[in-house]
C-alpha atoms as a PDB file:
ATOM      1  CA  UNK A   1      36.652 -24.459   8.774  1.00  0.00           C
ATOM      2  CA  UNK A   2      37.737 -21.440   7.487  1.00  0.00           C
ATOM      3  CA  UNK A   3      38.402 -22.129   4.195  1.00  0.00           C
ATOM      4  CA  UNK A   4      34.862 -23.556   4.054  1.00  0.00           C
ATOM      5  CA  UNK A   5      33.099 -20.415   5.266  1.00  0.00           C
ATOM      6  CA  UNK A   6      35.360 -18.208   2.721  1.00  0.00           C
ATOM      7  CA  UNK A   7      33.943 -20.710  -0.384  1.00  0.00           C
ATOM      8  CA  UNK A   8      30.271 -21.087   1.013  1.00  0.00           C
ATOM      9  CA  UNK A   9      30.269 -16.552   1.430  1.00  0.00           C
ATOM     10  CA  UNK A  10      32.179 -16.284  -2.167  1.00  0.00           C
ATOM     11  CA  UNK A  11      29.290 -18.956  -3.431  1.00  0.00           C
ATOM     12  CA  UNK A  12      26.417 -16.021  -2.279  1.00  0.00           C
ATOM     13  CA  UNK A  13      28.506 -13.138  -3.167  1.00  0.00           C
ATOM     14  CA  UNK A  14      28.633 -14.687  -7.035  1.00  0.00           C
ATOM     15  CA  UNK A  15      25.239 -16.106  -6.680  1.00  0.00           C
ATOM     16  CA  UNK A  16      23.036 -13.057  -5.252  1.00  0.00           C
ATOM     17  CA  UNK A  17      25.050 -10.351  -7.328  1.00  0.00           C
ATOM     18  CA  UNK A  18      24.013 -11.704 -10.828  1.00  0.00           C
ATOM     19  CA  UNK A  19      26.890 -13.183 -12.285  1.00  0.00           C
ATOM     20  CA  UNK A  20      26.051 -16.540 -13.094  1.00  0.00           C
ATOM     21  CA  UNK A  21      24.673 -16.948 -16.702  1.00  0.00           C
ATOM     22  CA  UNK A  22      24.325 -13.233 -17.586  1.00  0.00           C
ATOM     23  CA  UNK A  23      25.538 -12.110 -20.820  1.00  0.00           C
ATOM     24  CA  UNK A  24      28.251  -9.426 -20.613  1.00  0.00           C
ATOM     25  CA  UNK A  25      26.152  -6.691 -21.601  1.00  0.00           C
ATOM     26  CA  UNK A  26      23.960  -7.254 -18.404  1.00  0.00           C
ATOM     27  CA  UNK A  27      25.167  -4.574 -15.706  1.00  0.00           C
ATOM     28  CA  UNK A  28      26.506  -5.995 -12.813  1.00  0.00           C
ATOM     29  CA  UNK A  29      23.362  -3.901 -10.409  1.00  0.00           C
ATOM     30  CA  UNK A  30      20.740  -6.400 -12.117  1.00  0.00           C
ATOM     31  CA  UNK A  31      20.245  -9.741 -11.380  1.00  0.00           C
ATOM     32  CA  UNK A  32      18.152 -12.712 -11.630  1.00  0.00           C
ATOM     33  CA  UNK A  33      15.795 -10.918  -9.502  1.00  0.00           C
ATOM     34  CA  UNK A  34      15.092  -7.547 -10.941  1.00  0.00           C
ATOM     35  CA  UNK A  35      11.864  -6.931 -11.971  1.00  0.00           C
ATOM     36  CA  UNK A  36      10.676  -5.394 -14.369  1.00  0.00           C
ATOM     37  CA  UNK A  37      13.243  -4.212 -16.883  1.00  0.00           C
ATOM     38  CA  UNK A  38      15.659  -5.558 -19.199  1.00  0.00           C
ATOM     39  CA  UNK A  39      19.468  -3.405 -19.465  1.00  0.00           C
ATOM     40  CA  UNK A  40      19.914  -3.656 -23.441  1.00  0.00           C
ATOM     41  CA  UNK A  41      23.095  -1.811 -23.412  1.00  0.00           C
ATOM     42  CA  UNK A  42      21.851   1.746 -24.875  1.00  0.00           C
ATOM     43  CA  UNK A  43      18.615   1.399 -23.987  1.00  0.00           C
ATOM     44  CA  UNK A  44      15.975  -0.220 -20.944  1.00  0.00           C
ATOM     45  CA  UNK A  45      13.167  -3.110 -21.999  1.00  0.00           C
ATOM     46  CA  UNK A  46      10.157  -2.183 -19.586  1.00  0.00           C
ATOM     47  CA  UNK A  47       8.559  -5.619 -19.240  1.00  0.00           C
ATOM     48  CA  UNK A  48       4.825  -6.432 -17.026  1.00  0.00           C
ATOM     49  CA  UNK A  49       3.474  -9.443 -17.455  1.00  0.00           C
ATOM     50  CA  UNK A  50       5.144 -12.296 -16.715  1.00  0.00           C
ATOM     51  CA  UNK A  51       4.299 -12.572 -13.147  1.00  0.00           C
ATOM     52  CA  UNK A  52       1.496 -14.704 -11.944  1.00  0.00           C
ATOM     53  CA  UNK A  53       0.014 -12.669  -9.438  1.00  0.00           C
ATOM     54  CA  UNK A  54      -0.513  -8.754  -9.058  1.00  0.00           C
ATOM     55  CA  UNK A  55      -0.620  -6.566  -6.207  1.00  0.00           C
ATOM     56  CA  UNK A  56      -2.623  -3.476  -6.349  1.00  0.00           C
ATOM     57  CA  UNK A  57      -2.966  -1.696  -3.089  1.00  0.00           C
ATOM     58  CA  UNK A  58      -3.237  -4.285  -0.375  1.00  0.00           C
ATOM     59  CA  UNK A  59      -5.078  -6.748  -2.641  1.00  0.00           C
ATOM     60  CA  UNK A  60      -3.586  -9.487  -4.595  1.00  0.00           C
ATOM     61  CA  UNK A  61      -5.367 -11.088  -7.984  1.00  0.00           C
ATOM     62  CA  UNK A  62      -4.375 -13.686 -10.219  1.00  0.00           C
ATOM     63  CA  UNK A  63      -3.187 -11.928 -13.170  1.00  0.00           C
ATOM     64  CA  UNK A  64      -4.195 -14.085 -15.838  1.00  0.00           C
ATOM     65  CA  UNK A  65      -7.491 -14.779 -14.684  1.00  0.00           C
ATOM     66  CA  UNK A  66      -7.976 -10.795 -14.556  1.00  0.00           C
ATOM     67  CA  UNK A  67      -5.786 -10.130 -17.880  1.00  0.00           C
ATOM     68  CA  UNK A  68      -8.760  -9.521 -20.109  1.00  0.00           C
ATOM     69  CA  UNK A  69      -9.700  -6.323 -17.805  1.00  0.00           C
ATOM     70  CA  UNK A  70      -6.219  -5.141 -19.323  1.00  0.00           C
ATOM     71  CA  UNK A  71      -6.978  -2.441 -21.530  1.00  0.00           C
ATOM     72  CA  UNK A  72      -3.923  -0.200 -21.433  1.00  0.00           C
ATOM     73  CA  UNK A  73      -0.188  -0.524 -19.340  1.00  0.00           C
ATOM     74  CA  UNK A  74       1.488   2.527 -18.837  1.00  0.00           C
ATOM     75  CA  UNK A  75       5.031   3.207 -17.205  1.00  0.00           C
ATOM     76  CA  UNK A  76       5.070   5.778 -14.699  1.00  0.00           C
ATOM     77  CA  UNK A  77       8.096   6.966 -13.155  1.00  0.00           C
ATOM     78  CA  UNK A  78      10.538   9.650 -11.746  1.00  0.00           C
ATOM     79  CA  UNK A  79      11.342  10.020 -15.184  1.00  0.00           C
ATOM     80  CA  UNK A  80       8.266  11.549 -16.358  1.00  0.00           C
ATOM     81  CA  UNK A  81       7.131  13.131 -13.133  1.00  0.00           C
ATOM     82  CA  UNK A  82       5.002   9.871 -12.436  1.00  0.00           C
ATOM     83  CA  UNK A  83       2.149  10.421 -14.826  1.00  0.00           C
ATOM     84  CA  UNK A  84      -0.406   7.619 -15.568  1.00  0.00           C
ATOM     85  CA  UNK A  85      -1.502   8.985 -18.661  1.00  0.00           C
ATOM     86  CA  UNK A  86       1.224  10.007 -20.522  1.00  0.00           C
ATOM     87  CA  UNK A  87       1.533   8.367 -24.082  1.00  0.00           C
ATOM     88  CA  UNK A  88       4.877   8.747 -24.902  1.00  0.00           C
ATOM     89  CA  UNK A  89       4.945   5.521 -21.946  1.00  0.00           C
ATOM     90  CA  UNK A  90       1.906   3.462 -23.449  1.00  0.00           C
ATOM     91  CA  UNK A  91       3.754  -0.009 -23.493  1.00  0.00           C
ATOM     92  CA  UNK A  92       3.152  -2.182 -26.427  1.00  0.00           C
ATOM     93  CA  UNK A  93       1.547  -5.779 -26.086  1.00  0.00           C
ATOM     94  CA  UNK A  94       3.833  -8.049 -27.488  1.00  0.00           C
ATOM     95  CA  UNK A  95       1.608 -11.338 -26.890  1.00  0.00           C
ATOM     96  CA  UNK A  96      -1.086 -12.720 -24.975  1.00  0.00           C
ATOM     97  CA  UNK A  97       0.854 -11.698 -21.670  1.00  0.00           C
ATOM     98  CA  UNK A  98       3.325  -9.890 -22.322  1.00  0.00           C
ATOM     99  CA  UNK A  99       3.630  -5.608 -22.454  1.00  0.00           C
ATOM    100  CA  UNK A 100       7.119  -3.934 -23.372  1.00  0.00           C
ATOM    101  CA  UNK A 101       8.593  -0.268 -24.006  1.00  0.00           C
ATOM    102  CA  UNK A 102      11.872   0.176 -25.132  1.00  0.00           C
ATOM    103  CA  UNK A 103      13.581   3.293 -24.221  1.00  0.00           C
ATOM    104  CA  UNK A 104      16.974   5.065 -24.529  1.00  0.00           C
ATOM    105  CA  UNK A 105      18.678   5.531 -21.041  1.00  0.00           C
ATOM    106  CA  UNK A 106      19.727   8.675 -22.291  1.00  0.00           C
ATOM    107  CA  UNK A 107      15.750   9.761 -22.214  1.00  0.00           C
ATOM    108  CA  UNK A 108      15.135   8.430 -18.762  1.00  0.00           C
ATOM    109  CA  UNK A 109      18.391  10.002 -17.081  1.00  0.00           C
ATOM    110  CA  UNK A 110      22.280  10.602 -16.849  1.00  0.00           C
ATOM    111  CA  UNK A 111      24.564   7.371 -16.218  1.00  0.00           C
ATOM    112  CA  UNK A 112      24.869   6.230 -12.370  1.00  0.00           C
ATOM    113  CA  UNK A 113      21.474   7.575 -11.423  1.00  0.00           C
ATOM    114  CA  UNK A 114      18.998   5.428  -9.780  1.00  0.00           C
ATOM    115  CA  UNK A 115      15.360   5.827 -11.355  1.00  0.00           C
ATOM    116  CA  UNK A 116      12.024   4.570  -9.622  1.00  0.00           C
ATOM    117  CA  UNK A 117       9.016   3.186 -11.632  1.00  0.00           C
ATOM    118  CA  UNK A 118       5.586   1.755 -11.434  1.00  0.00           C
ATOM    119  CA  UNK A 119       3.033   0.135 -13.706  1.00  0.00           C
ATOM    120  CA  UNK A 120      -0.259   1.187 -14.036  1.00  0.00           C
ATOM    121  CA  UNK A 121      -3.260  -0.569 -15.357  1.00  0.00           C
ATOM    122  CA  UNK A 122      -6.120   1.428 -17.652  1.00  0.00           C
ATOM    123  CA  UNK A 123      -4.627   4.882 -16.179  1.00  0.00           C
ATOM    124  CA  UNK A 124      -5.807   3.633 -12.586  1.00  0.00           C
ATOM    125  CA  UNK A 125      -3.903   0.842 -10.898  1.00  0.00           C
ATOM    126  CA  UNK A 126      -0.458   1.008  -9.578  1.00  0.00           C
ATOM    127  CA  UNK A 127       0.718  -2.660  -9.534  1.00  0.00           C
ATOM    128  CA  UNK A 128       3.070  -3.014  -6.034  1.00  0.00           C
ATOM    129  CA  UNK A 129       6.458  -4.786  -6.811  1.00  0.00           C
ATOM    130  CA  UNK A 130       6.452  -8.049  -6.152  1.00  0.00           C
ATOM    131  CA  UNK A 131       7.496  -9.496  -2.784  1.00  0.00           C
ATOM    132  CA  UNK A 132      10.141 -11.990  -4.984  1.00  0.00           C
ATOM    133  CA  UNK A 133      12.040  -8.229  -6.865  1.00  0.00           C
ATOM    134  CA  UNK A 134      14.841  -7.153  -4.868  1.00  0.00           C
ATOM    135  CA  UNK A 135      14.786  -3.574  -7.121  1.00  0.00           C
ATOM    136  CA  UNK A 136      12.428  -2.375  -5.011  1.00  0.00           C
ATOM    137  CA  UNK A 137      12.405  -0.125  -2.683  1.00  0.00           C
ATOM    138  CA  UNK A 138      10.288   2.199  -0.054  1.00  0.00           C
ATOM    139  CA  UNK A 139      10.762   6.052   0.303  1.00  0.00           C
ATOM    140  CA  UNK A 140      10.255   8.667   3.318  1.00  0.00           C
ATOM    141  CA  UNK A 141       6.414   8.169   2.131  1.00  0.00           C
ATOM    142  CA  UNK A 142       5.830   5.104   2.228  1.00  0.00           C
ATOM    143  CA  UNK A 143       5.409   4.074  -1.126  1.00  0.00           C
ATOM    144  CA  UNK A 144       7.445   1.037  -2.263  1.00  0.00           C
ATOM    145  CA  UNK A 145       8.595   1.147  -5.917  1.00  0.00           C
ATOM    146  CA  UNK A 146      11.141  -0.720  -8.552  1.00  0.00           C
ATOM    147  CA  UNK A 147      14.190   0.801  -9.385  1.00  0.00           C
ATOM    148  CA  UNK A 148      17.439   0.953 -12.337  1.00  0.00           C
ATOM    149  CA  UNK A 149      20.511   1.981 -11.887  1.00  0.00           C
ATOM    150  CA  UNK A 150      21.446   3.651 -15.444  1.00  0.00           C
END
């Protein structure tokens, strides 16, 4: 009975910490849930878009019936003292759904340090993380954010 408990615990260790089918460059602190971001080695791939459903505020909205309102995505974070408008953090639309910005860790923050982020939609909307991300997380004020480890 043991031995079965010890596999089954070793099975959700593996499992929920991101090692199955990662490549090696992948940092062992993201996993098949973060949200958000891509770790490209050198640099982080910002990513919105891919999720069905958005959550500004308390309300919820099907993101690609509402994707035409999408004018502009910015990143706002700790990084750049969480500013909506600044255009050094304009992401680029790739396709139809999908917005990226590729930056260099070293211009978001030293190695080791934890760095919160948002999305926000034409300079007004902060999109919530999604219930599903577990790189999210909720400070002394309340407001819930995603997060990377650098």
């Amino acid at each position: 009975m043991h031995k079965i408990i010890s596999t089954i615990t070793l099975i959700l260790v593996i499992t929920l910490s991101g090692f199955t089918n990662k490549p090696e460059s992948a940092k062992f602190f993201q996993n098949n849930m973060s949200y958000g971001y891509i770790d490209k080695g050198d640099s982080i791939e910002f990513r919105f878009g891919e999720q069905k459903t958005i959550k500004v505020g308390i309300m919820e909205f099907d993101l690609d019936k509402r994707r035409n309102e999408i004018k502009q995505v910015n990143l706002a974070g700790d990084f750049n003292g969480w500013s909506p408008n600044n255009a050094q953090f304009i992401m680029k639309k790739k396709d139809d759904k999908l917005y990226t910005l590729v930056l260099s860790k070293k211009s978001i923050g030293k190695k080791e340090e934890i760095k919160k982020f948002k999305f926000v939609l034409n300079g007004v909307y902060w999109i919530e993380p999604p219930k599903e991300a577990l790189n999210k997380i909720t400070g002394t004020d309340r407001n819930t954010n995603l997060y990377l480890k650098l």
